[in-house]
Protein backbone atom coordinates (compact mmCIF):
# COMPACT_ATOMS: atom_id res chain seq x y z
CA UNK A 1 0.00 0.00 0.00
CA UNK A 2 0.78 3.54 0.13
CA UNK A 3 0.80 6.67 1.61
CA UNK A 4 0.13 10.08 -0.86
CA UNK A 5 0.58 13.34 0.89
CA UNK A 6 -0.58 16.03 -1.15
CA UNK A 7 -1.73 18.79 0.86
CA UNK A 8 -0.79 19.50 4.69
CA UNK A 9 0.41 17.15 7.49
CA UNK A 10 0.13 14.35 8.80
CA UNK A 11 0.88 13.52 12.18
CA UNK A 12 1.76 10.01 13.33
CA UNK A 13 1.13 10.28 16.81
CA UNK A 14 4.05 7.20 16.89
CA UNK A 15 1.45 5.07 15.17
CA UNK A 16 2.22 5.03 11.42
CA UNK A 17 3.83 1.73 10.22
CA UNK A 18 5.11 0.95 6.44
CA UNK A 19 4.65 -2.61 6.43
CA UNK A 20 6.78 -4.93 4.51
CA UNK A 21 5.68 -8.47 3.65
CA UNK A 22 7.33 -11.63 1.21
CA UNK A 23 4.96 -9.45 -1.65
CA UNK A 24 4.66 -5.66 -1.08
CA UNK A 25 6.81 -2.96 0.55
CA UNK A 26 4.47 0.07 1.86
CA UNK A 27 5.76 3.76 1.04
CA UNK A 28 4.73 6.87 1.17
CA UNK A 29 4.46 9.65 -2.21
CA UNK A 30 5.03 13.07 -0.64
CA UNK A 31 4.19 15.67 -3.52
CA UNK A 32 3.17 18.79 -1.43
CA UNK A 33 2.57 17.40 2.03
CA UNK A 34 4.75 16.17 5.58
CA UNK A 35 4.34 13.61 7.85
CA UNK A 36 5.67 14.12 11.44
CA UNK A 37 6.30 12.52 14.44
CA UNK A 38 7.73 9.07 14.74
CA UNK A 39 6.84 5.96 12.17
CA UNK A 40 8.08 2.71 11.28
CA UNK A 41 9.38 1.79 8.26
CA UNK A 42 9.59 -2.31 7.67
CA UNK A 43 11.87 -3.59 5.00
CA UNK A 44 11.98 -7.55 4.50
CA UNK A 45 15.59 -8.64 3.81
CA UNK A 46 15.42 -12.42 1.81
CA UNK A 47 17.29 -15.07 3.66
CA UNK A 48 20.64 -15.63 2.86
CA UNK A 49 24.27 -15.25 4.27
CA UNK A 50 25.00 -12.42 2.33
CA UNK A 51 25.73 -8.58 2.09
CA UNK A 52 23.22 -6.58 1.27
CA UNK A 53 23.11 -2.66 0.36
CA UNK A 54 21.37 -0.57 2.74
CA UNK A 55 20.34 3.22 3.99
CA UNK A 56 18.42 4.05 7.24
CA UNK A 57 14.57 5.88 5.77
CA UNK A 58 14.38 7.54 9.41
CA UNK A 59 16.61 9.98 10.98
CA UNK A 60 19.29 9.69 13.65
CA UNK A 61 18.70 5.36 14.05
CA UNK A 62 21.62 4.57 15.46
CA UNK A 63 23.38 1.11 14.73
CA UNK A 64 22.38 -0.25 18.65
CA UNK A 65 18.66 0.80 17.00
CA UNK A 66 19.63 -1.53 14.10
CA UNK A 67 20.82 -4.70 16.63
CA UNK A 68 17.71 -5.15 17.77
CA UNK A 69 16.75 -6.79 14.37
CA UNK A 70 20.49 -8.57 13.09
CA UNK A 71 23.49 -9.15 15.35
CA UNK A 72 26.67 -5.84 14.73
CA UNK A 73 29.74 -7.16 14.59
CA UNK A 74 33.36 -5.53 14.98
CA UNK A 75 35.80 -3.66 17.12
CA UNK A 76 33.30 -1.26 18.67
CA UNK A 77 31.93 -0.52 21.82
CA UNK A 78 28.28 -2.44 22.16
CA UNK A 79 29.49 -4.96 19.52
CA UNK A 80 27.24 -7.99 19.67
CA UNK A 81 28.35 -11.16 20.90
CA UNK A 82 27.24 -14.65 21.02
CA UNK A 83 28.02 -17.83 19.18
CA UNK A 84 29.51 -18.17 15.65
CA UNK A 85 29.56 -14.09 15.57
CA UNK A 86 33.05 -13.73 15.91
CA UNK A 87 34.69 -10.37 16.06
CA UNK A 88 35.45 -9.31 12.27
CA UNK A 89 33.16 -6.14 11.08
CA UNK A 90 29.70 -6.40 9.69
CA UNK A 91 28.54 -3.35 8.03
CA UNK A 92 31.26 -0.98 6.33
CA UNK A 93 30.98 2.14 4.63
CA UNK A 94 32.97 2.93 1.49
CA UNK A 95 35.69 5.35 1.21
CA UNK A 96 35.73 6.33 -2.63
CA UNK A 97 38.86 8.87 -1.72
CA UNK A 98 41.16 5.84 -0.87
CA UNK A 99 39.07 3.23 -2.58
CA UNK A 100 38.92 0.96 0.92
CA UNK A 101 36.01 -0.24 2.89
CA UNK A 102 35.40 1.44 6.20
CA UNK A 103 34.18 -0.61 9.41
CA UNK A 104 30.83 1.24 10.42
CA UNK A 105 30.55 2.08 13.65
CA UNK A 106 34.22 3.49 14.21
CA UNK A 107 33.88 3.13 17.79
CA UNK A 108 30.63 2.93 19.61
CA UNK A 109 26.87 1.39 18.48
CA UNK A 110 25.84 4.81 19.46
CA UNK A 111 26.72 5.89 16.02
CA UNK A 112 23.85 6.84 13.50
CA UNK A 113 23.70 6.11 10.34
CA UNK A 114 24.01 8.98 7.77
CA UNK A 115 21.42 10.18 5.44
CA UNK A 116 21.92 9.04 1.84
CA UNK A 117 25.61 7.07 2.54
CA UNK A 118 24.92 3.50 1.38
CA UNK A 119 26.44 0.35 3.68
CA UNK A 120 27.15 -2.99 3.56
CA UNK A 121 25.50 -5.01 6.40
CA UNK A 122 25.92 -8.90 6.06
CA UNK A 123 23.02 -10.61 7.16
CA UNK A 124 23.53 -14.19 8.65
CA UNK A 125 19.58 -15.28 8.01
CA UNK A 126 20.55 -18.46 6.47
CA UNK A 127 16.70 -19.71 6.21
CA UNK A 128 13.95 -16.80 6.45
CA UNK A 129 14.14 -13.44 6.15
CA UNK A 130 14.74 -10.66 8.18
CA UNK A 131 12.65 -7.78 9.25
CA UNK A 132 14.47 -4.18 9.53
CA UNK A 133 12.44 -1.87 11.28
CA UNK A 134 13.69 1.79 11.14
CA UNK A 135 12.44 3.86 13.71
CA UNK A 136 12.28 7.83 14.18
CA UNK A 137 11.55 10.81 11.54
CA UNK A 138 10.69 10.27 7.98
CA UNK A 139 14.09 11.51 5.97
CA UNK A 140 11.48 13.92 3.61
CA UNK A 141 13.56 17.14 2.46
CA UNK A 142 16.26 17.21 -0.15
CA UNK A 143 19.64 16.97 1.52
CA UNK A 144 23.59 17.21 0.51
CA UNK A 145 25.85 14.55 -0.30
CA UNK A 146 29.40 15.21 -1.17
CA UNK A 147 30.95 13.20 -3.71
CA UNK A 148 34.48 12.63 -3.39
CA UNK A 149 37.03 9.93 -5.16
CA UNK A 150 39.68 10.53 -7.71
CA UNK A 151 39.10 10.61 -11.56
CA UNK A 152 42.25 7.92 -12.53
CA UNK A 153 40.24 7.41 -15.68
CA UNK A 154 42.41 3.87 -16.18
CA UNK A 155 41.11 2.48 -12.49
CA UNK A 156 37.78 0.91 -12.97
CA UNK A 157 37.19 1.57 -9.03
CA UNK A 158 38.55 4.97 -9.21
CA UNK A 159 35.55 7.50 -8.54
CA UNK A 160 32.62 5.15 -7.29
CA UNK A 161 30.40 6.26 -4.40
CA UNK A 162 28.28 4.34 -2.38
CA UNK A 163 25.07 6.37 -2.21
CA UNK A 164 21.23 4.93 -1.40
CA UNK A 165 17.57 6.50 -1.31
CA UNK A 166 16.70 7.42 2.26
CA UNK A 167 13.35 7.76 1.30
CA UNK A 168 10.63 5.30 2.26
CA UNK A 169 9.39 5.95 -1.34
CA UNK A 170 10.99 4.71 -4.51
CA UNK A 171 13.19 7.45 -6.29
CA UNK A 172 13.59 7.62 -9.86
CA UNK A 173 17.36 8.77 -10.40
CA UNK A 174 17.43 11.58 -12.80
CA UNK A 175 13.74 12.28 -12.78
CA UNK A 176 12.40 15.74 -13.45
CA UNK A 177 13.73 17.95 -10.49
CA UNK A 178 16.54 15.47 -9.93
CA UNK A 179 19.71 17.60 -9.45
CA UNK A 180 23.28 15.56 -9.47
């Protein structure tokens, strides 16, 4: 299902949910309108022992937030523990400057995850999927990301980014309005 705001605001009172199941993905189309307060946005990740590409939809989750759903691996504060986890990182950020991945969080699973920077979270659901449910603020207005990397036009890596839609809508990249 879906959401269209076209005129005014909506406010969630804390009890708007985008719900996610094995066939549809709820979102929201906001033309003209807002939503505020605090929803839930529910993404179902297929099973697998795998990386996947992902971006928070709500603002300021923060990656202890995030371990309520998959267990965070790495050399951080809050790390989770348990059986077969091991210590070795499990969601990285890419550093297009110096072409290396990045363990995300640096140092504590206080750390939030930043609007519109993609990441690499392995997921360990070897038999059903997993539910993600980000909590907080719809991400709604435009906002800045900085592009960086170098332009060594013979390095097929050279210049990639790692960006994703924080939007719990789909985005059409390059659409009218688009601005790179």
């Amino acid at each position: 299902g879906r959401i269209e705001a076209e005129n005014g605001t909506l406010a969630s009172g804390g009890y708007l949910q985008f719900l996610a199941t094995d066939s549809m993905t709820a979102y929201i189309i906001n033309d003209l309108g807002t939503v505020e307060g605090e929803v839930q946005i529910e993404k179902l990740i297929s099973e697998g022992k795998v990386f996947r590409y992902l971006s928070s939809s709500a603002t300021d989750f923060s990656v202890e937030e995030f371990q309520q759903f998959i267990p965070v691996t790495g050399a951080f504060t809050g790390a989770s523990t348990g059986p077969e986890l091991g210590n070795d990182p499990s969601i990285f950020s890419y550093d297009s400057n110096n072409e290396i991945w990045i363990p995300f969080p640096s140092s504590t699973n206080q750390e939030t995850f930043e609007t519109g920077r993609g990441y690499a979270i392995y997921f360990r659901n070897e038999t059903d999927p997993t539910k993600i449910k980000w909590m907080g603020p719809l991400i709604q207005s435009d906002f800045n990301y900085t592009i960086t990397g170098n332009d060594d036009i013979g390095n097929q890596q050279a210049g990639w980014n790692l960006i994703a839609n924080p939007y719990a809508t789909p985005l059409l990249w390059g659409d009218t309005g688009w601005t790179s």
